[in-house]
PDB file of N, CA and C in Angstrom:
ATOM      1  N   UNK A   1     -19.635   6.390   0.079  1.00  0.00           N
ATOM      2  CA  UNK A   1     -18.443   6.345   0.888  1.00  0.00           C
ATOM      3  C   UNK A   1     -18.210   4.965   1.491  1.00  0.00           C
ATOM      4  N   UNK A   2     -19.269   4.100   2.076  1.00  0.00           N
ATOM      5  CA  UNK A   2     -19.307   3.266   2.706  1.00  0.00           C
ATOM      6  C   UNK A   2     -18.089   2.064   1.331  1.00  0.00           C
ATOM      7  N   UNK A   3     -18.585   2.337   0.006  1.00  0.00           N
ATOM      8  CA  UNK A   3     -17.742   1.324  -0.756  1.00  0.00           C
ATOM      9  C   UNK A   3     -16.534   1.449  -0.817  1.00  0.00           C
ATOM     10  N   UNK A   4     -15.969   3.021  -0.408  1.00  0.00           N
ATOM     11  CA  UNK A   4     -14.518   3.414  -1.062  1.00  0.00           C
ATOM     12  C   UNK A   4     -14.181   2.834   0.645  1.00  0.00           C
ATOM     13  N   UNK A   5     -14.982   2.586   1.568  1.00  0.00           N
ATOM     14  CA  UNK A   5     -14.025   2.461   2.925  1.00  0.00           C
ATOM     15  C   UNK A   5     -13.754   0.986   2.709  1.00  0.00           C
ATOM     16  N   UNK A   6     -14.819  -0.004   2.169  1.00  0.00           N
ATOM     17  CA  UNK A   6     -14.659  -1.521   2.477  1.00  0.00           C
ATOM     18  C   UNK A   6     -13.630  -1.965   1.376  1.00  0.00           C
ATOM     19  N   UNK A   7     -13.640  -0.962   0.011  1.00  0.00           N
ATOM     20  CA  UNK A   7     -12.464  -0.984  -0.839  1.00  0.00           C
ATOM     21  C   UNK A   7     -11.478  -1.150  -0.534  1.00  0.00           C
ATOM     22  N   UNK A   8     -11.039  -0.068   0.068  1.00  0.00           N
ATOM     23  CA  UNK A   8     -10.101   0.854   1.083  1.00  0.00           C
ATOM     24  C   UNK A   8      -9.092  -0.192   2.154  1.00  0.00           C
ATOM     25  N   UNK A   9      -9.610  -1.060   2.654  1.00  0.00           N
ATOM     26  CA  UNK A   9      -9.498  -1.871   3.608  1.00  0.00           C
ATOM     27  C   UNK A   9      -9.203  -2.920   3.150  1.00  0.00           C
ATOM     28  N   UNK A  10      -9.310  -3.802   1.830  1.00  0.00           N
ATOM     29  CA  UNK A  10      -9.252  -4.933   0.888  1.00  0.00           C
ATOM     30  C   UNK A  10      -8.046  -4.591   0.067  1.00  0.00           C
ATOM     31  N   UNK A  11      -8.074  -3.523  -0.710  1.00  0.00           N
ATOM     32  CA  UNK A  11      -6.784  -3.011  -1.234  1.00  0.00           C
ATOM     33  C   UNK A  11      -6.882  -1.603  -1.669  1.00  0.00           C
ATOM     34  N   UNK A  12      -6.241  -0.622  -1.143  1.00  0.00           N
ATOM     35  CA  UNK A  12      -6.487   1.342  -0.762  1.00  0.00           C
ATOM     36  C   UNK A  12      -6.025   1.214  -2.118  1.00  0.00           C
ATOM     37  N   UNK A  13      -4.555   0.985  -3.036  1.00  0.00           N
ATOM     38  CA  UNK A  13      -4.717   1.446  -3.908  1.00  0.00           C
ATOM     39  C   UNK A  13      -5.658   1.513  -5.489  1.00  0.00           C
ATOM     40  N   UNK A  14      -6.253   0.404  -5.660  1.00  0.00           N
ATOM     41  CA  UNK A  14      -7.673   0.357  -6.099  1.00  0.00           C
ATOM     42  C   UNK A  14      -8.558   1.140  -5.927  1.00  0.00           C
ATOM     43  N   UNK A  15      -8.816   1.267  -4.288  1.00  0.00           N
ATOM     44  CA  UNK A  15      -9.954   1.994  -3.456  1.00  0.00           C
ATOM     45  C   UNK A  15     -10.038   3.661  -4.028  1.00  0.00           C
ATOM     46  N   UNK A  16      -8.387   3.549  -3.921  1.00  0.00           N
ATOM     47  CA  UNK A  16      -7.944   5.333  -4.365  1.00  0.00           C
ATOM     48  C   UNK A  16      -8.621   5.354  -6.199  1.00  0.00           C
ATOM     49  N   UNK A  17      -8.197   4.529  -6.794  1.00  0.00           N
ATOM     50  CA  UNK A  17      -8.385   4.732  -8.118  1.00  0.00           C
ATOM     51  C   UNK A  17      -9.815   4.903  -8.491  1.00  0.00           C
ATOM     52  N   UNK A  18     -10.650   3.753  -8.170  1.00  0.00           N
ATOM     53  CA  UNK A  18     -12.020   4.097  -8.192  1.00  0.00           C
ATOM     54  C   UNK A  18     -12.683   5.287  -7.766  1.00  0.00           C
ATOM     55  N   UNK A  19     -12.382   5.395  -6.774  1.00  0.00           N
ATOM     56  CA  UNK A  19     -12.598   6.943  -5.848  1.00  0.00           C
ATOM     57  C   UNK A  19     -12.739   8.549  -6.758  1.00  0.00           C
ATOM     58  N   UNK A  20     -11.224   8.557  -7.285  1.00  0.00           N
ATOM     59  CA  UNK A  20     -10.612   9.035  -7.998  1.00  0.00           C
ATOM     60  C   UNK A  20     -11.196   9.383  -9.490  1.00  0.00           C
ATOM     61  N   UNK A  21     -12.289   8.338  -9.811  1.00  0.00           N
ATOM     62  CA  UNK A  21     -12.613   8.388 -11.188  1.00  0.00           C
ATOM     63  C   UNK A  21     -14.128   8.754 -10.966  1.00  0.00           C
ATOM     64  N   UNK A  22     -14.850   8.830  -9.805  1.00  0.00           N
ATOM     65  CA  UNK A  22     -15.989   9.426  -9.331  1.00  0.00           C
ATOM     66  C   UNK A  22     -16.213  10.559 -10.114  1.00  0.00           C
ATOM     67  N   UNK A  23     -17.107  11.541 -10.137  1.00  0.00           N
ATOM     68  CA  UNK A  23     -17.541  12.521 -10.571  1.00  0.00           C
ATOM     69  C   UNK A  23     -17.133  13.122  -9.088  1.00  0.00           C
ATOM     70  N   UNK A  24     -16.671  14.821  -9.577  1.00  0.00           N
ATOM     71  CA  UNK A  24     -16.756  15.636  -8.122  1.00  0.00           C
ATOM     72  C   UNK A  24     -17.570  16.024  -7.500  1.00  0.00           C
ATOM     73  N   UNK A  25     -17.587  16.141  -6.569  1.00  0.00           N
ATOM     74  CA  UNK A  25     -18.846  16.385  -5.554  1.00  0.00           C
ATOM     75  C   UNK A  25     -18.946  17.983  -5.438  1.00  0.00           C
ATOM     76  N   UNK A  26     -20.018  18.058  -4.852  1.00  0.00           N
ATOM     77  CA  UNK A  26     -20.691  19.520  -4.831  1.00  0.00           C
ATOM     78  C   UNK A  26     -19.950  20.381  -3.643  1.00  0.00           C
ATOM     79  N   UNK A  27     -19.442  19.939  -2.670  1.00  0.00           N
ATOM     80  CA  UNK A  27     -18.624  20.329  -1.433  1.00  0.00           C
ATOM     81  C   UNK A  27     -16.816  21.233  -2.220  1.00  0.00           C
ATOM     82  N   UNK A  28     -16.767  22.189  -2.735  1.00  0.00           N
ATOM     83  CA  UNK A  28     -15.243  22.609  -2.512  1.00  0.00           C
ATOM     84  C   UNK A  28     -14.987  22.602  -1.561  1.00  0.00           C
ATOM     85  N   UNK A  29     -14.937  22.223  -0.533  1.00  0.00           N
ATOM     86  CA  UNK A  29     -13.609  21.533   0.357  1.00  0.00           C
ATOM     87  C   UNK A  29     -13.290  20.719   0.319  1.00  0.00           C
ATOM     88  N   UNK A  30     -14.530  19.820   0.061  1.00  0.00           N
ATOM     89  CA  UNK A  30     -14.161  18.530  -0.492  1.00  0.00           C
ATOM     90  C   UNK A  30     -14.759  17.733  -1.563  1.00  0.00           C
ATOM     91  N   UNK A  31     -14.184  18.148  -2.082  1.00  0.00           N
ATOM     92  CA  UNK A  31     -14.611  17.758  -3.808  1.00  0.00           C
ATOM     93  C   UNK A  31     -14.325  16.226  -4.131  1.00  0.00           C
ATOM     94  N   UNK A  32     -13.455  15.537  -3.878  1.00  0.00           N
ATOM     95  CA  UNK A  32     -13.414  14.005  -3.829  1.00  0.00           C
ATOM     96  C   UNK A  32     -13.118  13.013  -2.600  1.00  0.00           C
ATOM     97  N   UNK A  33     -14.086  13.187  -1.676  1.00  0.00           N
ATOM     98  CA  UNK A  33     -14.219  12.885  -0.326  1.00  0.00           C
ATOM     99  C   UNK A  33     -14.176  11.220  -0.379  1.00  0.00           C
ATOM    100  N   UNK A  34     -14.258  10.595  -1.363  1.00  0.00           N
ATOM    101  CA  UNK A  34     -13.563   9.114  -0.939  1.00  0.00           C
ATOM    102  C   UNK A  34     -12.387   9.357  -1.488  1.00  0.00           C
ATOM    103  N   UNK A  35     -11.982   9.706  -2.000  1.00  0.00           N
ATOM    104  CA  UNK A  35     -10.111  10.193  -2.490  1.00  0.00           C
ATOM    105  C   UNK A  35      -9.403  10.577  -1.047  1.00  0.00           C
ATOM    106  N   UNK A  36      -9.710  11.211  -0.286  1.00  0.00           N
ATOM    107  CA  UNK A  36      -9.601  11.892   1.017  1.00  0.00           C
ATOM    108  C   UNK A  36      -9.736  10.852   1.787  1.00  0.00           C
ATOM    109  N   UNK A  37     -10.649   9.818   2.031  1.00  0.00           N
ATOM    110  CA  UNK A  37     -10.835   9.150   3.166  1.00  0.00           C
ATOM    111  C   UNK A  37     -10.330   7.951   2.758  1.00  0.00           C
ATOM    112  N   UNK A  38     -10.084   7.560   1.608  1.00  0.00           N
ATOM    113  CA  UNK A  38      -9.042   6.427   1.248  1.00  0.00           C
ATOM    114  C   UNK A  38      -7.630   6.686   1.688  1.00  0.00           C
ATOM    115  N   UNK A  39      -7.218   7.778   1.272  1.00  0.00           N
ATOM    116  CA  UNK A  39      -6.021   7.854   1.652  1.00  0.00           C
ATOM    117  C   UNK A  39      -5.505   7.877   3.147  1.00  0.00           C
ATOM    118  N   UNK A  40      -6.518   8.282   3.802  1.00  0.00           N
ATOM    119  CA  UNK A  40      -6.487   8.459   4.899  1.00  0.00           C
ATOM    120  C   UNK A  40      -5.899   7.327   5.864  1.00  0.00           C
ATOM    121  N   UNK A  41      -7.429   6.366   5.061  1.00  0.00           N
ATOM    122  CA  UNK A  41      -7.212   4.799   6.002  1.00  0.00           C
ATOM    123  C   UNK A  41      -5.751   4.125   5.331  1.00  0.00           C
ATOM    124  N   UNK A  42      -5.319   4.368   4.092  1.00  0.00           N
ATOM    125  CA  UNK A  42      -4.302   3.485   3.408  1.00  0.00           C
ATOM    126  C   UNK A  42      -3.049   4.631   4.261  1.00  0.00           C
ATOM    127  N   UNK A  43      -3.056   5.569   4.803  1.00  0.00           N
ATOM    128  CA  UNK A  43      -2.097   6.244   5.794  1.00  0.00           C
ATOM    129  C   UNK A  43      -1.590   5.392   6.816  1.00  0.00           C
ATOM    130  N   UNK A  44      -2.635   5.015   7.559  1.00  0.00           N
ATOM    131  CA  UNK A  44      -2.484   3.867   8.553  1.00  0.00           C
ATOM    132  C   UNK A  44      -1.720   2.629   8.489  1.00  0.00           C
ATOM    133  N   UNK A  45      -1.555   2.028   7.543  1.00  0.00           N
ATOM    134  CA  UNK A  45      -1.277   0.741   6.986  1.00  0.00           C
ATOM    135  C   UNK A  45      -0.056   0.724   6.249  1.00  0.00           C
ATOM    136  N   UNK A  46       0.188   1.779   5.472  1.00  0.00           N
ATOM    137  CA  UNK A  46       1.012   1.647   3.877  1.00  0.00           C
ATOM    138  C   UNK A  46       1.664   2.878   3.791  1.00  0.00           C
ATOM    139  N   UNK A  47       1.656   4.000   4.673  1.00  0.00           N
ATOM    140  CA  UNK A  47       2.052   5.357   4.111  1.00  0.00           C
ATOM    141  C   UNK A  47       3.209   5.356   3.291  1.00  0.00           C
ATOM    142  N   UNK A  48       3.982   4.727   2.985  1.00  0.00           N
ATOM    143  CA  UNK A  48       4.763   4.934   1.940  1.00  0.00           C
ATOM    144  C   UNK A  48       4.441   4.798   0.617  1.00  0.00           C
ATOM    145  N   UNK A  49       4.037   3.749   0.488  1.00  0.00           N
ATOM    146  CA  UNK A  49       3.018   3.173  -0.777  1.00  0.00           C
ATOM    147  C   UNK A  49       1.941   4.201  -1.115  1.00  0.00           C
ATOM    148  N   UNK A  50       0.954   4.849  -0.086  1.00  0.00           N
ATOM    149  CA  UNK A  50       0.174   6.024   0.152  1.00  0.00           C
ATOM    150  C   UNK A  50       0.822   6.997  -0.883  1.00  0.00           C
ATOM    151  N   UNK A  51       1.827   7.445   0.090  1.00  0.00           N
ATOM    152  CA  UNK A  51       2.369   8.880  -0.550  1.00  0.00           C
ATOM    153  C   UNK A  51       3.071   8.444  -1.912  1.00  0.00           C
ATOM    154  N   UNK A  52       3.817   7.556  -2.567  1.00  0.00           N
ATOM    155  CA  UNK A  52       4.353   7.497  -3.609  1.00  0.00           C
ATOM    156  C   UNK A  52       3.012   7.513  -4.940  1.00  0.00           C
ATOM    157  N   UNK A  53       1.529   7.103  -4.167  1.00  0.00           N
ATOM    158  CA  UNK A  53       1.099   6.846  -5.168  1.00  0.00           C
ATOM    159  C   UNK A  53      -0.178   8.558  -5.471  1.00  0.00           C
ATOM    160  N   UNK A  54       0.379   9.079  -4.279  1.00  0.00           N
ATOM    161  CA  UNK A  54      -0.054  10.290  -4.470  1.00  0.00           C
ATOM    162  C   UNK A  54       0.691  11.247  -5.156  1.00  0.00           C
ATOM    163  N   UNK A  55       2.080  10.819  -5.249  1.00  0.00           N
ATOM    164  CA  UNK A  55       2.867  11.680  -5.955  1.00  0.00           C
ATOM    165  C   UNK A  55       3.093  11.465  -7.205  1.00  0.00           C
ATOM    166  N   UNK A  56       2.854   9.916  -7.408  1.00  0.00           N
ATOM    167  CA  UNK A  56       2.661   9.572  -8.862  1.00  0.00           C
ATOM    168  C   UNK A  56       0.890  10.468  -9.415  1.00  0.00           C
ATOM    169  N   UNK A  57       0.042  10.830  -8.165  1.00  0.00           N
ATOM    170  CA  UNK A  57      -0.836  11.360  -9.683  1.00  0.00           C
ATOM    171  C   UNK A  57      -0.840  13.445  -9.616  1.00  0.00           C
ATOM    172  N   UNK A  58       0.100  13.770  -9.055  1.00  0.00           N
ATOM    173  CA  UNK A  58       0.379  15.140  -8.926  1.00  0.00           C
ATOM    174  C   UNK A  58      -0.629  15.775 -10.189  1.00  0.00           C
ATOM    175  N   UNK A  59      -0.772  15.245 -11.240  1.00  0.00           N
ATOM    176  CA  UNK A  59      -1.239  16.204 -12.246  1.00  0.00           C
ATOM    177  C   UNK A  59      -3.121  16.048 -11.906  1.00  0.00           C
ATOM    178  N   UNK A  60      -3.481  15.082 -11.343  1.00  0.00           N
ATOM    179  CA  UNK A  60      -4.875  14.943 -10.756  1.00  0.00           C
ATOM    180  C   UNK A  60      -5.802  15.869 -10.383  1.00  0.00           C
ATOM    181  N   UNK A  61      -6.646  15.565 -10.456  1.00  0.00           N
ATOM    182  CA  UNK A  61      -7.334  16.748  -9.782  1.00  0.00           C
ATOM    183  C   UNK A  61      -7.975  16.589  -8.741  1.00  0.00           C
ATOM    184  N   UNK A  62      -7.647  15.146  -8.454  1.00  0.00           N
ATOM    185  CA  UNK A  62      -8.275  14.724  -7.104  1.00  0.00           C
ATOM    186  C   UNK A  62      -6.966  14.769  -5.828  1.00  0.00           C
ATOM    187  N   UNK A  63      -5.805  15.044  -6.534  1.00  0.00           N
ATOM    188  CA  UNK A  63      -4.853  14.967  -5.781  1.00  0.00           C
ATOM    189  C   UNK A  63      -5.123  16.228  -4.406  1.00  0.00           C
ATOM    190  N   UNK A  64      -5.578  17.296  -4.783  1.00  0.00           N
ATOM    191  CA  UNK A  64      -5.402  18.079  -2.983  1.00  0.00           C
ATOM    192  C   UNK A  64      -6.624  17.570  -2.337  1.00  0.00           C
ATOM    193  N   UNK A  65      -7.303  16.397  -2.669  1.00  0.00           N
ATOM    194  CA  UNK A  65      -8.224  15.813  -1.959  1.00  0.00           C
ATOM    195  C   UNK A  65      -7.483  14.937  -1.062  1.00  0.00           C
ATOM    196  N   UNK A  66      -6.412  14.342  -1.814  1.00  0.00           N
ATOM    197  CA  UNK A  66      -5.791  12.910  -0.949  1.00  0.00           C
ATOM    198  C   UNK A  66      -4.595  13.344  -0.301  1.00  0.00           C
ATOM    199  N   UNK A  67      -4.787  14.841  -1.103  1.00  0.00           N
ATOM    200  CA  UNK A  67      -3.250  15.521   0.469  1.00  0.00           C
ATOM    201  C   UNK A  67      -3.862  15.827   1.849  1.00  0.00           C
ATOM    202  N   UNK A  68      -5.419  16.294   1.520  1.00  0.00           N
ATOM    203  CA  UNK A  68      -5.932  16.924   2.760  1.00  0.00           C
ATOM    204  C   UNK A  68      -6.193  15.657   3.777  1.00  0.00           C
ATOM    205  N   UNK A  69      -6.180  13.840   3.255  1.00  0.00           N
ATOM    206  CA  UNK A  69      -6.334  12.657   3.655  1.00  0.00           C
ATOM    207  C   UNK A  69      -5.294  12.612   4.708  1.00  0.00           C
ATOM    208  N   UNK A  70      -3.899  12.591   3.660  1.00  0.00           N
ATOM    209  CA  UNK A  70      -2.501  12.968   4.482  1.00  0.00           C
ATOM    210  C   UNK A  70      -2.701  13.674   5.309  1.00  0.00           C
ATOM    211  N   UNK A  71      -3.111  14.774   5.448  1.00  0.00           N
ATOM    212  CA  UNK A  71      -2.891  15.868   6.238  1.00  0.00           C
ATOM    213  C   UNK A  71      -3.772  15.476   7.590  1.00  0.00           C
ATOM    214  N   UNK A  72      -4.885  14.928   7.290  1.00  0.00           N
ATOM    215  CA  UNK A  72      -5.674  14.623   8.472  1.00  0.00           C
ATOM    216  C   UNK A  72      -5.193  13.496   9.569  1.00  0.00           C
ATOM    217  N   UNK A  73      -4.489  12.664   8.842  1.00  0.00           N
ATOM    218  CA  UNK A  73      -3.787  11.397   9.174  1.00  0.00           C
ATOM    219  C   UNK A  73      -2.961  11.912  10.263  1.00  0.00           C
ATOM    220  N   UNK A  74      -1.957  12.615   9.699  1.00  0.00           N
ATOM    221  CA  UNK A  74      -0.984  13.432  10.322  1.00  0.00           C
ATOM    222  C   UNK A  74      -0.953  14.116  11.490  1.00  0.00           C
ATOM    223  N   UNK A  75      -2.029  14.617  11.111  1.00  0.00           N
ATOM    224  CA  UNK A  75      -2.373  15.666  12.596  1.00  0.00           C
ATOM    225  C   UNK A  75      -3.051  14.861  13.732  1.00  0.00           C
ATOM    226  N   UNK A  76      -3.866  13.770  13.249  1.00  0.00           N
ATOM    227  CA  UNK A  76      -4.468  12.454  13.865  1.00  0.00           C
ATOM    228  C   UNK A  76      -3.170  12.018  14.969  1.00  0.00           C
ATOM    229  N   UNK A  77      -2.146  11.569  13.572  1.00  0.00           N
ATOM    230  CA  UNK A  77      -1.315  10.984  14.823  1.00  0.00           C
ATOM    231  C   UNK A  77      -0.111  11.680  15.355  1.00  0.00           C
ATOM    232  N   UNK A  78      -0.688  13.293  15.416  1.00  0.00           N
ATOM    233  CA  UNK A  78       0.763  14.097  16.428  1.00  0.00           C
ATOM    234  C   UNK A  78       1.279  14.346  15.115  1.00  0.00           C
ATOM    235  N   UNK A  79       1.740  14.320  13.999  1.00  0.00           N
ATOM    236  CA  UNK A  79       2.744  14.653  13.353  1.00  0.00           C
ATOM    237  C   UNK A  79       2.664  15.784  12.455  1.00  0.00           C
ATOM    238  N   UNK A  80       2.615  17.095  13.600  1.00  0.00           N
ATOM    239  CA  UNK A  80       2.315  18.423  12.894  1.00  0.00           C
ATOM    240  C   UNK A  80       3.314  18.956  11.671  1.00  0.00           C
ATOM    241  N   UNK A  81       4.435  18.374  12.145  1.00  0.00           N
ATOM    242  CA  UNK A  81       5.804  18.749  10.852  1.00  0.00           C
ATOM    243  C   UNK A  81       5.390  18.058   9.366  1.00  0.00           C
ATOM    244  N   UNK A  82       5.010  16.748   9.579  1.00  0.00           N
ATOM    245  CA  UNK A  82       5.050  16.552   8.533  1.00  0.00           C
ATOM    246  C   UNK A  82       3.341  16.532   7.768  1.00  0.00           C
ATOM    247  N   UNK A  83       2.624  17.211   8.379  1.00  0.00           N
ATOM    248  CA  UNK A  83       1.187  17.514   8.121  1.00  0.00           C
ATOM    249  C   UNK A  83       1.168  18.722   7.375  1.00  0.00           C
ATOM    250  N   UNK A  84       1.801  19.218   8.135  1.00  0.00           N
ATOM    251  CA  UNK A  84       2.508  20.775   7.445  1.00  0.00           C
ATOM    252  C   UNK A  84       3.119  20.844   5.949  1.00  0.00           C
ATOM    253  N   UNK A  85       3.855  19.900   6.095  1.00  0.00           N
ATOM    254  CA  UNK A  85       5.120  19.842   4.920  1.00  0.00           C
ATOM    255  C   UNK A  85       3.799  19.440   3.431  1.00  0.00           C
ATOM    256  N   UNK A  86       2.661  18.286   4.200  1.00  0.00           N
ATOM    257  CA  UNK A  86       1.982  18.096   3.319  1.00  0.00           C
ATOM    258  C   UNK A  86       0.963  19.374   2.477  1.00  0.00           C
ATOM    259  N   UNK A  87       0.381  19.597   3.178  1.00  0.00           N
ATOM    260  CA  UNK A  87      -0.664  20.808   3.743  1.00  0.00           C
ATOM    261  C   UNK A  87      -0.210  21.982   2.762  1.00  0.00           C
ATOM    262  N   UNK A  88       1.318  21.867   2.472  1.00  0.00           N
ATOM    263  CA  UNK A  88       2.077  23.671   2.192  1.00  0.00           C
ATOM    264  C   UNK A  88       1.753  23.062   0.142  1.00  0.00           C
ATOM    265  N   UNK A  89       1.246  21.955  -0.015  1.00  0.00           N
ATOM    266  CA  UNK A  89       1.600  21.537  -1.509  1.00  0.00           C
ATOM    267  C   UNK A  89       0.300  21.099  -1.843  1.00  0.00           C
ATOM    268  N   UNK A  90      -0.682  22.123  -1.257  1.00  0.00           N
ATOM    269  CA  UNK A  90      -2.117  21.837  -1.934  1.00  0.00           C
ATOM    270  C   UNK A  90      -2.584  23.262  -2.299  1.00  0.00           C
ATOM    271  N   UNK A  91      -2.625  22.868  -4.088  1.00  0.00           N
ATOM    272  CA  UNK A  91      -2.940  24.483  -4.904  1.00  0.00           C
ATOM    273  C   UNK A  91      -4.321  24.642  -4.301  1.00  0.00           C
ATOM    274  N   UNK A  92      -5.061  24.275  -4.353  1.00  0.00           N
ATOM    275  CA  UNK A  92      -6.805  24.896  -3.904  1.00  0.00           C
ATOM    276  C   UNK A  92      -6.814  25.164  -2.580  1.00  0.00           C
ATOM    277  N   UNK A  93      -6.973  26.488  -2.832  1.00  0.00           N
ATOM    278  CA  UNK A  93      -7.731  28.107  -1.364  1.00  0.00           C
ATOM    279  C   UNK A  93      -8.515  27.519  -0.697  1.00  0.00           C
ATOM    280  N   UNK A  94      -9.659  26.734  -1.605  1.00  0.00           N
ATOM    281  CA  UNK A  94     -10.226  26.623  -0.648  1.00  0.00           C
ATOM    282  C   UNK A  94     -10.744  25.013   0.068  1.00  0.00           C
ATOM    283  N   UNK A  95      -9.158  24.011  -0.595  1.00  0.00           N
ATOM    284  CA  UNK A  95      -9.354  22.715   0.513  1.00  0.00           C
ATOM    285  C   UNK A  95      -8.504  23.457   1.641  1.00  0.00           C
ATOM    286  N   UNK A  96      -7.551  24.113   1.147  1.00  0.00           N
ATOM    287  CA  UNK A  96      -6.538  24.951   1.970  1.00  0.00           C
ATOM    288  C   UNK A  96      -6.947  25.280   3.670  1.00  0.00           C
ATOM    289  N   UNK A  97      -8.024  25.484   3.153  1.00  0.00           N
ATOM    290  CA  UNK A  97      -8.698  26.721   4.203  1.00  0.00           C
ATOM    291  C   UNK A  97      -9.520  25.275   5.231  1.00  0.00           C
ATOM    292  N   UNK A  98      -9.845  24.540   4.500  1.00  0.00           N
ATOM    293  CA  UNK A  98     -10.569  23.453   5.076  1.00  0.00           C
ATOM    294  C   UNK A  98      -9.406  22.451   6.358  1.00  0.00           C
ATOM    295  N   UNK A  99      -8.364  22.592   5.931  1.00  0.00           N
ATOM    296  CA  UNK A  99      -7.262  22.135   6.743  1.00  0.00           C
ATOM    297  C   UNK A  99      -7.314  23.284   8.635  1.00  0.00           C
ATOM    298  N   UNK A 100      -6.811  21.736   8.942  1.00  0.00           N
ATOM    299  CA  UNK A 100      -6.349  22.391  10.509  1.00  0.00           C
ATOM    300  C   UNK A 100      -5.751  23.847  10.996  1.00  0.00           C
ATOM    301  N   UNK A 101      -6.647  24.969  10.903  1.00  0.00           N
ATOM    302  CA  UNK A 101      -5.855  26.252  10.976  1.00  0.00           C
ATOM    303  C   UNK A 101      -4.552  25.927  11.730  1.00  0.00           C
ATOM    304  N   UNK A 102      -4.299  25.576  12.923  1.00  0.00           N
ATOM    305  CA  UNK A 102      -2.734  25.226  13.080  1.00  0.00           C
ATOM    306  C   UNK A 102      -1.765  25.029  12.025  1.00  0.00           C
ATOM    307  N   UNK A 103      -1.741  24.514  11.301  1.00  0.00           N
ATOM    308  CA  UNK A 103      -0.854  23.712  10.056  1.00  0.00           C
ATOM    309  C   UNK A 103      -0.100  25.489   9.488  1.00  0.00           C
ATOM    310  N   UNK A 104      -1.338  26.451   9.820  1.00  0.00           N
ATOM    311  CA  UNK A 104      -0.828  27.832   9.063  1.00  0.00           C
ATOM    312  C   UNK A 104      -0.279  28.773  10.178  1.00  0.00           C
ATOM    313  N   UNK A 105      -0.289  28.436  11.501  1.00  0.00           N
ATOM    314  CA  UNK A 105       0.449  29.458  12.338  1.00  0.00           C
ATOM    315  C   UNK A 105       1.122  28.921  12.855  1.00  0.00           C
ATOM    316  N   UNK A 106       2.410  29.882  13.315  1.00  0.00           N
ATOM    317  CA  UNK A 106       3.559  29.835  13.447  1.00  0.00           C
ATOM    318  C   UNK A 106       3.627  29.026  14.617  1.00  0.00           C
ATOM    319  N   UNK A 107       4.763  28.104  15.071  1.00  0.00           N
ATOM    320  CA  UNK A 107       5.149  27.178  16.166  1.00  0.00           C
ATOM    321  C   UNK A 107       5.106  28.464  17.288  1.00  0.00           C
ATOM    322  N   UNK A 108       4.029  27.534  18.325  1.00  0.00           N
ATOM    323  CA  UNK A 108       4.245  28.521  19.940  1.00  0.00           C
ATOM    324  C   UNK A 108       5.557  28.836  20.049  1.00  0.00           C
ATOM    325  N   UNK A 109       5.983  29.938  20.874  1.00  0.00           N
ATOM    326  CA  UNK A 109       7.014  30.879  21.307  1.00  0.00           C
ATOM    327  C   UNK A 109       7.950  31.520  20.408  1.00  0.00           C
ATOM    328  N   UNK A 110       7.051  31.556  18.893  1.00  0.00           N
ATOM    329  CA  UNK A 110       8.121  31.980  17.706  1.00  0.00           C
ATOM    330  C   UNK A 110       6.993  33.093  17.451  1.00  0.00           C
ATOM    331  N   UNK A 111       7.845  34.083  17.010  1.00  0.00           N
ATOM    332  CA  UNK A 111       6.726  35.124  16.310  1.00  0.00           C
ATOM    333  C   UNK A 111       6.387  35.343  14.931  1.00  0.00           C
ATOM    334  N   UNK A 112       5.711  35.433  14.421  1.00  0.00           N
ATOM    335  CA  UNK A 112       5.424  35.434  13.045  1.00  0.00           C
ATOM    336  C   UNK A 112       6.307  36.250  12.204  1.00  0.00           C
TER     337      UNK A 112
END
């Protein structure tokens, strides 16, 4: 991890690619945990660049790794709407489940 962060920090989209081409890890929740924490830090810096280049690899399989990145980012900085919006477009149950239970219940004073 320590390489995908100093990557990460020099240039994320590289950082992401290398990351990305790792073997998966033994964790289903988090199965490509520098994919996740790259995106995370390149959130900070670039989120546009971030998300376009997450949407360019939709067919990935590391991709609901670098949504759950987004998603952490998000909720990091207050931005439950659009953590959410991310959060609702990750096929795997069980990074799913690994996300901020908030992200899945309903806004206070609304009822389900």
């Amino acid at each position: 991890m320590r390489t995908a962060r100093a990557m990460a920090a020099a240039d994320p989209e590289k950082a992401a690619k290398w990351s990305a081409a790792l073997p998966m890890g033994k964790d289903p929740s988090d199965p490509y945990p520098g994919v996740r924490q790259t995106v995370e830090m390149w959130a900070k810096t670039a989120p546009e660049e971030m998300a376009r280049w997450v949407e360019s690899n939709r067919s990935s399989p590391c991709r609901d790794s670098a949504v759950a990145g987004i998603v952490n980012y998000y909720v990091r900085a207050g931005d439950s709407e659009t953590a959410r919006t991310w959060a609702q477009t990750v096929q795997s149950g069980t990074i799913r489940q690994s996300l901020p239970p908030t992200l899945w219940d309903p806004p206070q004073g609304q009822e389900p």
